[in-house]
C-alpha atoms as a PDB file:
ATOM      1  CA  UNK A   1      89.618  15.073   9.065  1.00  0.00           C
ATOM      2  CA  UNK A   2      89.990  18.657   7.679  1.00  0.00           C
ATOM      3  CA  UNK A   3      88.109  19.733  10.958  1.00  0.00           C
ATOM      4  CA  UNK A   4      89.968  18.289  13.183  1.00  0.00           C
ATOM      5  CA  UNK A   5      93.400  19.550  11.673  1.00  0.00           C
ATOM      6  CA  UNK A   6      92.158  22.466  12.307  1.00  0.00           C
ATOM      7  CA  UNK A   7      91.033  21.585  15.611  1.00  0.00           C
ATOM      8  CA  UNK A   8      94.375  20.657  16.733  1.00  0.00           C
ATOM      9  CA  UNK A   9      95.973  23.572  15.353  1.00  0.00           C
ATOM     10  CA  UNK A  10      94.232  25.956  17.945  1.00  0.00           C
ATOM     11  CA  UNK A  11      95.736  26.765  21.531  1.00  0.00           C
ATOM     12  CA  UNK A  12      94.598  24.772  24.145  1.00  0.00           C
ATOM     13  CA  UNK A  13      91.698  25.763  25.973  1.00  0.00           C
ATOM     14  CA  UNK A  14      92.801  27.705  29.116  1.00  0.00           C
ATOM     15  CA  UNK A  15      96.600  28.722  27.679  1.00  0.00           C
ATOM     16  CA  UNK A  16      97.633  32.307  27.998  1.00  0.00           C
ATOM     17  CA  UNK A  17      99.628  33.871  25.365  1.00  0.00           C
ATOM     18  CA  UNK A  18     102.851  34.855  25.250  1.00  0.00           C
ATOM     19  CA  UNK A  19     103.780  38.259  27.400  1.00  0.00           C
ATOM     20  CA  UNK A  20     106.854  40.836  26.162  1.00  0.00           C
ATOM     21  CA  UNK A  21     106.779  42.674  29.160  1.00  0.00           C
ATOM     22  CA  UNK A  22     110.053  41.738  30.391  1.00  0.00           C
ATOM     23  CA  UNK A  23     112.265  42.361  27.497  1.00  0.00           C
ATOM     24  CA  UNK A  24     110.652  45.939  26.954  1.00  0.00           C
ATOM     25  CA  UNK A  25     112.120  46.537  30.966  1.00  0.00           C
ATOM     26  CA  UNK A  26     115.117  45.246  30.463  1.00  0.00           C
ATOM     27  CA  UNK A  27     115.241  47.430  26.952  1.00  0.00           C
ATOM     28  CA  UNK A  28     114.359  50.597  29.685  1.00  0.00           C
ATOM     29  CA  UNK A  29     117.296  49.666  31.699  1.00  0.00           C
ATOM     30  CA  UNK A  30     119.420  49.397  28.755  1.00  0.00           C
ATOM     31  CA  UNK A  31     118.587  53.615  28.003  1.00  0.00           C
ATOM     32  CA  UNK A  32     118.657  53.982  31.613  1.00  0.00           C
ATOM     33  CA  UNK A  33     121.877  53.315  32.055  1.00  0.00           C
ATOM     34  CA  UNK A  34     123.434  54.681  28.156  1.00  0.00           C
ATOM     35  CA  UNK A  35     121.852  57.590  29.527  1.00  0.00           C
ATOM     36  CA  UNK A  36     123.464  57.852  33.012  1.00  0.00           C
ATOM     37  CA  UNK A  37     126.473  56.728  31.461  1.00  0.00           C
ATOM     38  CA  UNK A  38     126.147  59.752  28.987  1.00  0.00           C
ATOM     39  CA  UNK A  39     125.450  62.114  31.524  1.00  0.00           C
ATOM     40  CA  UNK A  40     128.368  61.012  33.304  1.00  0.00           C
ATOM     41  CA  UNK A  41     130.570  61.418  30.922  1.00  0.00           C
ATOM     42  CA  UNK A  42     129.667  65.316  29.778  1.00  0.00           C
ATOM     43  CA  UNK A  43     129.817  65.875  33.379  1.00  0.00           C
ATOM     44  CA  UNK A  44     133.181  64.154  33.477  1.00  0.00           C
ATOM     45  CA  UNK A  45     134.357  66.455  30.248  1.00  0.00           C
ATOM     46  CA  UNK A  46     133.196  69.257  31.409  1.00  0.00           C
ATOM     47  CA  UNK A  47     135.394  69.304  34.955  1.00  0.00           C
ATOM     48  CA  UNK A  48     138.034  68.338  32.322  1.00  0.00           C
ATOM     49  CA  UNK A  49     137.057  71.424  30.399  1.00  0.00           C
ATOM     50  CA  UNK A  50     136.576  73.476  33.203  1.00  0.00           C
ATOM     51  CA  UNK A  51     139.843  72.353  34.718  1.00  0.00           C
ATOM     52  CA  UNK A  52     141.815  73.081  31.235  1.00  0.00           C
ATOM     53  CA  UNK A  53     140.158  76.355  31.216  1.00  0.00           C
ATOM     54  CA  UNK A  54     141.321  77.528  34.072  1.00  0.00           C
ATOM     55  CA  UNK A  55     145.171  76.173  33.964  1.00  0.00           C
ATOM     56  CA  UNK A  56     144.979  77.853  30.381  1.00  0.00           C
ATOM     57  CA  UNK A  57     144.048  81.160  32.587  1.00  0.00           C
ATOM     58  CA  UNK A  58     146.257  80.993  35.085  1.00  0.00           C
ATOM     59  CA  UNK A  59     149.008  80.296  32.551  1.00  0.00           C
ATOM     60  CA  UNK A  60     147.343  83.321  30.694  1.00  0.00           C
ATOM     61  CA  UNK A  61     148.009  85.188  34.363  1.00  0.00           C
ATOM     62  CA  UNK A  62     151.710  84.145  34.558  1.00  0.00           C
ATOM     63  CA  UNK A  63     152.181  85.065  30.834  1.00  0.00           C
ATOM     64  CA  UNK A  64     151.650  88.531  31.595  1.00  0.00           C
ATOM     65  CA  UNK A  65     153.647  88.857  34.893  1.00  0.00           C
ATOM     66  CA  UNK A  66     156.619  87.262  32.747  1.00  0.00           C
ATOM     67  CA  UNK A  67     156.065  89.931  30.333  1.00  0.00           C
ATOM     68  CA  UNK A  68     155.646  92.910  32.732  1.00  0.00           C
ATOM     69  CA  UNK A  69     159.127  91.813  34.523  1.00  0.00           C
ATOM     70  CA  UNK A  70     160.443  91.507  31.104  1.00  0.00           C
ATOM     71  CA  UNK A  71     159.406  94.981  30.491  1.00  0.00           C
ATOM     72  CA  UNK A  72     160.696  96.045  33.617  1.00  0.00           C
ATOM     73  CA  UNK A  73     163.988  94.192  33.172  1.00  0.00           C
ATOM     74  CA  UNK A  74     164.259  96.031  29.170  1.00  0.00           C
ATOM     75  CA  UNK A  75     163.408  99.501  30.527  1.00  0.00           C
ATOM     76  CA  UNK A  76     166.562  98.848  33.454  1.00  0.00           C
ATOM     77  CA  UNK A  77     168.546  98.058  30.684  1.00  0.00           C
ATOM     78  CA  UNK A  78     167.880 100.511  28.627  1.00  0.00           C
ATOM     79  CA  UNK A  79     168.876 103.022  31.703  1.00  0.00           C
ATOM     80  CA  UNK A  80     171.402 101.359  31.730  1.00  0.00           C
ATOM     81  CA  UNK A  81     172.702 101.776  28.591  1.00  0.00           C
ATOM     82  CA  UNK A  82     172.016 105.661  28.597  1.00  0.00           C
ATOM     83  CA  UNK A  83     174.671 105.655  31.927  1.00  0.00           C
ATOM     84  CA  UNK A  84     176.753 103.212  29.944  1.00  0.00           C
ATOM     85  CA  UNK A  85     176.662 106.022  27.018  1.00  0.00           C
ATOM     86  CA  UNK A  86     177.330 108.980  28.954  1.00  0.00           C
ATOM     87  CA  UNK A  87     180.218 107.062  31.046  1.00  0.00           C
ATOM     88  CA  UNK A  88     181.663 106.568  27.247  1.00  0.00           C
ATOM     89  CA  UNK A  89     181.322 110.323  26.637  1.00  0.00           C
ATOM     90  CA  UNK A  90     183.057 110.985  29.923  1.00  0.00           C
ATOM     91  CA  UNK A  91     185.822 108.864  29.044  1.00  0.00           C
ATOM     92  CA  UNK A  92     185.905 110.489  25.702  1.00  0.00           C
ATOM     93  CA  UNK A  93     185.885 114.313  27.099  1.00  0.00           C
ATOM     94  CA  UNK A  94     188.585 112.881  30.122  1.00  0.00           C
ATOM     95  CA  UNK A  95     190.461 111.192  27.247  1.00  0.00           C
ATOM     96  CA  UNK A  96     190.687 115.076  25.044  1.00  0.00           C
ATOM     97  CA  UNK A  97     191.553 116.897  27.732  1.00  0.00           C
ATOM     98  CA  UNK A  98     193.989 114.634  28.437  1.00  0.00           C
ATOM     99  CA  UNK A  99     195.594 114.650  25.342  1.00  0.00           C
ATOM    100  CA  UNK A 100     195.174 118.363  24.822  1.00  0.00           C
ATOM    101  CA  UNK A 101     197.813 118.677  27.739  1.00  0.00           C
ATOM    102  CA  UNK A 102     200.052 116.285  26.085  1.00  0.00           C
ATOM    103  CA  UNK A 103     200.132 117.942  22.714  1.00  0.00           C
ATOM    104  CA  UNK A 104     202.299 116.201  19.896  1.00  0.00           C
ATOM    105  CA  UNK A 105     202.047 118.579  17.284  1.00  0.00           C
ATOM    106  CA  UNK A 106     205.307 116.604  15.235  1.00  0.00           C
ATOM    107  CA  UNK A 107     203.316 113.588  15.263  1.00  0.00           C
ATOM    108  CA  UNK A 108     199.976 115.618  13.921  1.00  0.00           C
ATOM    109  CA  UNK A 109     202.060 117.272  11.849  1.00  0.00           C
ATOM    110  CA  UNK A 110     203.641 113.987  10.583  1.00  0.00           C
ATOM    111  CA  UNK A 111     200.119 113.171   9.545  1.00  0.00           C
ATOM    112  CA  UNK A 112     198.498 115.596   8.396  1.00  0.00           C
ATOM    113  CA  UNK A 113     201.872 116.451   5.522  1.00  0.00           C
ATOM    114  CA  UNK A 114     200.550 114.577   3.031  1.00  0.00           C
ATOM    115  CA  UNK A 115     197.128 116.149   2.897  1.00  0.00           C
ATOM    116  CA  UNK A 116     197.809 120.282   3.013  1.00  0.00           C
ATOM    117  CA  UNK A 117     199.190 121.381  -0.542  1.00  0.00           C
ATOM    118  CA  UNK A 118     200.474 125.196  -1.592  1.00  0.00           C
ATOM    119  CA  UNK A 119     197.930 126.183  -4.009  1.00  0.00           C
ATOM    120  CA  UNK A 120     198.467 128.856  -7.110  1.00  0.00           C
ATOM    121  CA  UNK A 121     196.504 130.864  -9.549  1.00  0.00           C
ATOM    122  CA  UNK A 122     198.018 133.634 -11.915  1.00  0.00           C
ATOM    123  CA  UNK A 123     197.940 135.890  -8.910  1.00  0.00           C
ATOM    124  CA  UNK A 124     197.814 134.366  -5.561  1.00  0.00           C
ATOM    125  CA  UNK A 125     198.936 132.014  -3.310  1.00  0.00           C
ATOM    126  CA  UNK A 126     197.139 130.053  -0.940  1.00  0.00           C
ATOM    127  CA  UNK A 127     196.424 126.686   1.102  1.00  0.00           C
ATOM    128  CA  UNK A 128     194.358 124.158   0.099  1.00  0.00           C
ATOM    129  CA  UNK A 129     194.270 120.476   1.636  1.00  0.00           C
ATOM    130  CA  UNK A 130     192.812 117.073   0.347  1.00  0.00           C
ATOM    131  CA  UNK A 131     189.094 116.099   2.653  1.00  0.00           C
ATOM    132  CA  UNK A 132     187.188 113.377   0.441  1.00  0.00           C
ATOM    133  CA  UNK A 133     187.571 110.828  -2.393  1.00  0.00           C
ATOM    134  CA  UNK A 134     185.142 111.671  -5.741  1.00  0.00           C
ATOM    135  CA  UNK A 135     182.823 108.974  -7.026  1.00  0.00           C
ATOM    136  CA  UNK A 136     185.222 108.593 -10.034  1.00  0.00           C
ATOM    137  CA  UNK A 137     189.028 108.106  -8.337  1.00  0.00           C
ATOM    138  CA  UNK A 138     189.657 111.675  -7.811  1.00  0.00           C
ATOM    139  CA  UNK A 139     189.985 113.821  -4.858  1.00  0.00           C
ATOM    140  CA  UNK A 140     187.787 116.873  -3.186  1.00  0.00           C
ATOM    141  CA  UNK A 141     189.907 119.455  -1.411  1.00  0.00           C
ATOM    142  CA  UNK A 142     189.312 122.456   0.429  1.00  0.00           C
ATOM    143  CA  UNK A 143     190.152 125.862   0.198  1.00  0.00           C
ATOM    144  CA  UNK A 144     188.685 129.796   0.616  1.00  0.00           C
ATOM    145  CA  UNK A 145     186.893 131.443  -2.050  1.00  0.00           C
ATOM    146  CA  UNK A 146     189.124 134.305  -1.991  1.00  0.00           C
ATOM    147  CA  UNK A 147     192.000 132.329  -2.757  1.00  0.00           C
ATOM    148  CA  UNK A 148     191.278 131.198  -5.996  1.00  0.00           C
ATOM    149  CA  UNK A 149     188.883 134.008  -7.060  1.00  0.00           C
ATOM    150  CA  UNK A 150     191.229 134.939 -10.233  1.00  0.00           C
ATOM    151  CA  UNK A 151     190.657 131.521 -11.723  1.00  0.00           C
ATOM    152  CA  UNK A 152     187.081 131.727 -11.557  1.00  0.00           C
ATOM    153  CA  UNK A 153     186.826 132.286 -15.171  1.00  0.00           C
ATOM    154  CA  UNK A 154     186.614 129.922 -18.655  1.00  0.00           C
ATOM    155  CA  UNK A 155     188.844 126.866 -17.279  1.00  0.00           C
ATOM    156  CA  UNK A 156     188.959 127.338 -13.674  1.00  0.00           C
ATOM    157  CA  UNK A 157     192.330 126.014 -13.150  1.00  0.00           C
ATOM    158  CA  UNK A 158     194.846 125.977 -10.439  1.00  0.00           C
ATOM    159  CA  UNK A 159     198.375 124.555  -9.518  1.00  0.00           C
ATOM    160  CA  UNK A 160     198.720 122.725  -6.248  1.00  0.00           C
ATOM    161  CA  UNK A 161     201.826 121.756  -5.568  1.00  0.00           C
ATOM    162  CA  UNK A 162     203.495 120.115  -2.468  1.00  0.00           C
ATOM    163  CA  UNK A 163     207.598 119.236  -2.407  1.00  0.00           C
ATOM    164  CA  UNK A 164     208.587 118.581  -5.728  1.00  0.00           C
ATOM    165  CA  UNK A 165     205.624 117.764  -6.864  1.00  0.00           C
ATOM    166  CA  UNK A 166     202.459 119.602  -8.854  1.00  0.00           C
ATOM    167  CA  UNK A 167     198.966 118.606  -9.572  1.00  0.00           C
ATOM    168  CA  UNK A 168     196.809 120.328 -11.625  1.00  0.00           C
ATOM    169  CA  UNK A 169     193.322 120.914 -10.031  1.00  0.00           C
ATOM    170  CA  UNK A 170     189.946 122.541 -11.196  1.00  0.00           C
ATOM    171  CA  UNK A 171     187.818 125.099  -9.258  1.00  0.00           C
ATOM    172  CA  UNK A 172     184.153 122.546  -9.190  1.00  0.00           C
ATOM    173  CA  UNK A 173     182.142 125.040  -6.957  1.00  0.00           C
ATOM    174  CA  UNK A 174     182.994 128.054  -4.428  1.00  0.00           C
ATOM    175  CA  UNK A 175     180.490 130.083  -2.069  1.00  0.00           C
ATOM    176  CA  UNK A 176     181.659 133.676  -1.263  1.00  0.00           C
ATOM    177  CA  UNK A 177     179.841 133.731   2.220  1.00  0.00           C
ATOM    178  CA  UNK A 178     181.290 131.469   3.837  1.00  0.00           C
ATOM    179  CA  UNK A 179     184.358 132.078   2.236  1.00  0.00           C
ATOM    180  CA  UNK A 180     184.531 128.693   0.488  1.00  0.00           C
ATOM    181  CA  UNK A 181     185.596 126.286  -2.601  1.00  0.00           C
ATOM    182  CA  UNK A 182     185.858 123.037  -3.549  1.00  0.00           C
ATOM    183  CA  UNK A 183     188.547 121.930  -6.067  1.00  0.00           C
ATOM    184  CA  UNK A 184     188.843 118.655  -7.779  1.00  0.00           C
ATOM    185  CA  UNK A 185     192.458 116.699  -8.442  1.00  0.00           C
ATOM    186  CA  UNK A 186     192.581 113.391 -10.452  1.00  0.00           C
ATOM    187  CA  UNK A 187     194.061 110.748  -8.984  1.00  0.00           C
ATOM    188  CA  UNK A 188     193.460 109.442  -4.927  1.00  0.00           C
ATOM    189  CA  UNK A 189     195.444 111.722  -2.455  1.00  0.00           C
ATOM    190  CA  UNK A 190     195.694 111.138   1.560  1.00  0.00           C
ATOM    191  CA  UNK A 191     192.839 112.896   2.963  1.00  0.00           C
ATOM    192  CA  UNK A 192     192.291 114.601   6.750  1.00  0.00           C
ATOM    193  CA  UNK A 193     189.358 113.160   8.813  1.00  0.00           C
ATOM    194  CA  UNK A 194     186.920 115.612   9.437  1.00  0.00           C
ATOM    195  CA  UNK A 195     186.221 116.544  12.795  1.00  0.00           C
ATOM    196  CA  UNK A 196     182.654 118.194  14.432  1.00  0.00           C
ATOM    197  CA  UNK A 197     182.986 121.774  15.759  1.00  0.00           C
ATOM    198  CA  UNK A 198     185.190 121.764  18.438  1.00  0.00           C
ATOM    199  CA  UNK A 199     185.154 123.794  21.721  1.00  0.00           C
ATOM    200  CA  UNK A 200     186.052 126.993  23.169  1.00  0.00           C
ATOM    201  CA  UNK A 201     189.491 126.120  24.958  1.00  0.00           C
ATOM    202  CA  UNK A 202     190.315 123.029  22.572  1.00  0.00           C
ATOM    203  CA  UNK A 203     194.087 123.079  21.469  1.00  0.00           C
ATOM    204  CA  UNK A 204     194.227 124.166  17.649  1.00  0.00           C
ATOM    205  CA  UNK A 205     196.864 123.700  14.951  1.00  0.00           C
ATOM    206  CA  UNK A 206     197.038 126.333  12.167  1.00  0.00           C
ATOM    207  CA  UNK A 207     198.389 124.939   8.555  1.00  0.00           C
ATOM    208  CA  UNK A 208     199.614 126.195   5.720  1.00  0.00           C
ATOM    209  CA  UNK A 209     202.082 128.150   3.338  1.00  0.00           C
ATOM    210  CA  UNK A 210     202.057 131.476   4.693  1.00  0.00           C
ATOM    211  CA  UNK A 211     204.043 133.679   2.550  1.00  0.00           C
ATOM    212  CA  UNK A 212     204.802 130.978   0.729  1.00  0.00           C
ATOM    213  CA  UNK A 213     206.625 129.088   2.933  1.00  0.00           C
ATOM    214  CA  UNK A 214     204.815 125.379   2.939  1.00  0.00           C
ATOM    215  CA  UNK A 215     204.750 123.090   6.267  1.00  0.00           C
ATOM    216  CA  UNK A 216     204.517 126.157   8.709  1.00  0.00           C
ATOM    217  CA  UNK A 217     202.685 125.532  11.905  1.00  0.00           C
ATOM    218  CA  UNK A 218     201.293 127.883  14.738  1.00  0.00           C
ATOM    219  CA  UNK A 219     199.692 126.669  17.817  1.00  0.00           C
ATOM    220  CA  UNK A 220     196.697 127.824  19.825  1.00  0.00           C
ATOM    221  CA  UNK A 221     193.277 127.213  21.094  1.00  0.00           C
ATOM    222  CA  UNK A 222     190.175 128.129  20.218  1.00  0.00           C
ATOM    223  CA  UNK A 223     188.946 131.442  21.333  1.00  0.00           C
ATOM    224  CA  UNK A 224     185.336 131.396  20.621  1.00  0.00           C
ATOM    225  CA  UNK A 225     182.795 129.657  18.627  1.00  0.00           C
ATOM    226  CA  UNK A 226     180.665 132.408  16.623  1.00  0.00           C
ATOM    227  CA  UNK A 227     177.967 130.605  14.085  1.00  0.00           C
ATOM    228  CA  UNK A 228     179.964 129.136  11.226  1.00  0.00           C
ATOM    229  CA  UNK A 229     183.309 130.606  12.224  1.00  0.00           C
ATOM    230  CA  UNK A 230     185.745 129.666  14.921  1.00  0.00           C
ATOM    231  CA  UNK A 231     187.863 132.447  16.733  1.00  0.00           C
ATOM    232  CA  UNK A 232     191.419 131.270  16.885  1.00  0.00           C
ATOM    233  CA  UNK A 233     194.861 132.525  18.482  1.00  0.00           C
ATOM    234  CA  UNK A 234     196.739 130.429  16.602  1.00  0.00           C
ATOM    235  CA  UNK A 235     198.617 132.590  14.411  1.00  0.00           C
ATOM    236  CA  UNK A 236     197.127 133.350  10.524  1.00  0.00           C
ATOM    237  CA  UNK A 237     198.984 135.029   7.721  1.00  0.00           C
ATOM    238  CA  UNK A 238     199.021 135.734   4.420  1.00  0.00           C
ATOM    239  CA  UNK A 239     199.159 132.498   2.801  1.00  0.00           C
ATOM    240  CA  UNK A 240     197.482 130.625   5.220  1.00  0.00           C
ATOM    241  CA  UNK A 241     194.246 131.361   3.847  1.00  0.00           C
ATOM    242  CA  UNK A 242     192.126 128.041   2.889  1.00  0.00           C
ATOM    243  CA  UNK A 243     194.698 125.197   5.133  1.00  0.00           C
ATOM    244  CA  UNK A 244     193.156 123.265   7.850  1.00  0.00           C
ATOM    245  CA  UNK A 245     192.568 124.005  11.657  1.00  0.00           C
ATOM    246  CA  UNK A 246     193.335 120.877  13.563  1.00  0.00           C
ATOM    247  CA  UNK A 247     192.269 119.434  16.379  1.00  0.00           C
ATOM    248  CA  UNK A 248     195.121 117.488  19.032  1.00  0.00           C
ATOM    249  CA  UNK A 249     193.768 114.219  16.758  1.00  0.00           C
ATOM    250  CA  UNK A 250     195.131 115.310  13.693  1.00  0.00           C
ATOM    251  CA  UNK A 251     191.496 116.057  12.374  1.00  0.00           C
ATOM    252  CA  UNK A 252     190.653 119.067  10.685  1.00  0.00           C
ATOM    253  CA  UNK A 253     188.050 121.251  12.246  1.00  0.00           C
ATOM    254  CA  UNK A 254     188.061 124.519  10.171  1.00  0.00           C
ATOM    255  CA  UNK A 255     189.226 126.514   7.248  1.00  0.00           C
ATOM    256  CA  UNK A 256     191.701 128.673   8.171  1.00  0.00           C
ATOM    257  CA  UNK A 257     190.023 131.726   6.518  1.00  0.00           C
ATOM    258  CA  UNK A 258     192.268 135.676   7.544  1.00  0.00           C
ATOM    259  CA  UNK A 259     193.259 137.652  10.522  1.00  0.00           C
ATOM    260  CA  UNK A 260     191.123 140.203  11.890  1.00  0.00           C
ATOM    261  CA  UNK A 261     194.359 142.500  11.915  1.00  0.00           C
ATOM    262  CA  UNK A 262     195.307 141.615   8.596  1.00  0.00           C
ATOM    263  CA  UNK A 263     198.489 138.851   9.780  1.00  0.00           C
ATOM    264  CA  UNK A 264     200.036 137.830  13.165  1.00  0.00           C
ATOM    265  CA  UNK A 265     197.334 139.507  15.907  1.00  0.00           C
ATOM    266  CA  UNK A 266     196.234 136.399  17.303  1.00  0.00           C
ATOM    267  CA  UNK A 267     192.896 137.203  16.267  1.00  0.00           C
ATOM    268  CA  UNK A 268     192.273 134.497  13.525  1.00  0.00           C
ATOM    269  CA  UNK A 269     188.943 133.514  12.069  1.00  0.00           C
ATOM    270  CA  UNK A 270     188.530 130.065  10.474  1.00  0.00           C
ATOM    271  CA  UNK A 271     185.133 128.476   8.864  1.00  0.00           C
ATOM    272  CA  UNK A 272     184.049 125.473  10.720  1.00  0.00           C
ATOM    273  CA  UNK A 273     183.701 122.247   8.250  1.00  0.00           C
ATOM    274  CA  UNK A 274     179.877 121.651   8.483  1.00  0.00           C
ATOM    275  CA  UNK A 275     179.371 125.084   7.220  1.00  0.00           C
ATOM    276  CA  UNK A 276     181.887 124.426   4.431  1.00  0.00           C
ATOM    277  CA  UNK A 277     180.252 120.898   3.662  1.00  0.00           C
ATOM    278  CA  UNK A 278     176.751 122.492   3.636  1.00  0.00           C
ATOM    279  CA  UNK A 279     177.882 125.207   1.591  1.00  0.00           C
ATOM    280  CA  UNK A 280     179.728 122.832  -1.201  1.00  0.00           C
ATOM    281  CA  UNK A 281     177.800 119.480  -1.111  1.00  0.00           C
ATOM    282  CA  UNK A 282     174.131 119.128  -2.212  1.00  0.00           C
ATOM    283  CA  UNK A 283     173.021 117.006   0.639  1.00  0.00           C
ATOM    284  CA  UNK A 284     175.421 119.411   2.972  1.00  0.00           C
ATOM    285  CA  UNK A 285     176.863 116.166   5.022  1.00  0.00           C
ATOM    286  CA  UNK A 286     180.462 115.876   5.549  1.00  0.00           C
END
């Protein structure tokens, strides 16, 4: 019995076994085609690639002709700026001469009053007017050297004094060359505009208290421009020394300093105000 289970159990005689040939080709066609399909799509990303790449540099290209026209377009502007500037200087120069024929010396004087003062010591008399505020609510003013040169001692005190009334100021620093001081008031007072140096032919007004006669005007133009001083006909006596020179704006441009020919010769000298800034300020800036 045992023998013929086991007879049984055995393949037929002439039976062939099983084959796997067919599933390993259709396994082959499987990576075939994963492969085709992978080759595909690198080939497919890389046009992609390729195609981004070169959008990227021709948007690369157009980047930089946007930003050479833009270059182009700042560098017209900025020429045109510079003609836009010097048109506004021509106006400007047009605009002086202009009012340098048409003078208003009451209306300069008018406001320039309040500024220009009659100055004292214990022996002279002079001009001084107001130019800048201090740091601590007083006021700077201007003057010559030689004007207060008595006070120059312990206190340093002088009387200013315009109309009926007197301040009393205090001699802060002077320079004999230029001929210069500063003196310091307490209390704000209207101050002139300063004004750059001017030019030889500019229209000039001469201020002061010349023999002590306060609000006295004389009229003239600049003569010359020599360094730090500017050459004046405007008329300069005694008593004038240390009031402003002012331009047809009402700003001053000078310190009306002496005449040549000691009063009245039309040969005036006064020191322009960058060389009296630089002379009394530290940082020499008006």
């Amino acid at each position: 019995m045992q023998e013929q289970a086991v007879e049984d159990a055995s393949p037929p005689a002439g039976s062939t076994p099983p084959s796997h040939g067919p599933r390993r080709s259709a396994l082959g066609r499987l990576l075939a085609v994963l492969a085709s399909g992978l080759i595909l799509a690198l080939a497919v990303g890389g046009v992609i690639l390729f195609r981004q790449v070169v959008r990227m540099d021709h948007d690369l290209d157009s980047a930089r002709t946007e930003l050479r026209a833009l270059r182009g377009q700042q560098a017209r502007t900025e020429h045109r700026v510079g003609d836009l500037a010097d048109d506004v200087r021509d106006v400007r120069t047009a605009v002086d001469r202009t009012a340098a024929r048409e003078l208003d010396t009451a209306k300069v004087v008018s406001e320039a009053q309040d500024s220009v003062f009659t100055i004292y010591t214990d022996q002279a008399q002079g001009t001084a007017f107001s130019v800048f505020p201090t740091d601590d609510g007083g006021t700077w003013l201007a003057t010559n050297s030689h004007v207060v040169e008595d006070a120059l001692g312990a206190d340093r005190v002088v009387r200013l004094v315009q109309g009926n009334r007197s301040w009393r100021g205090e001699v802060a620093t002077w320079q004999d060359r230029p001929d210069v001081a500063l003196i310091r008031v307490a209390g704000e007072l209207p101050t002139l505009s300063v004004a750059a140096a001017p030019t030889v032919g500019d229209q000039v007004l001469a201020y002061g208290s010349p023999f002590e006669l306060p609000d006295t005007v004389t009229k003239g133009i600049v003569s010359a421009v020599r360094g730090d001083y500017i050459q004046t006909d405007a008329q300069i006596n005694h008593g004038n020394s240390g009031g402003p020179l002012l331009n047809v704006r009402g700003e001053v441009v000078g310190i009306t300093t002496y005449d040549l020919e000691g009063g009245g010769s039309g040969l005036g000298l006064a020191i322009s105000m960058p060389a009296f800034c630089k002379a009394v300020f530290q940082d020499g800036s008006c």
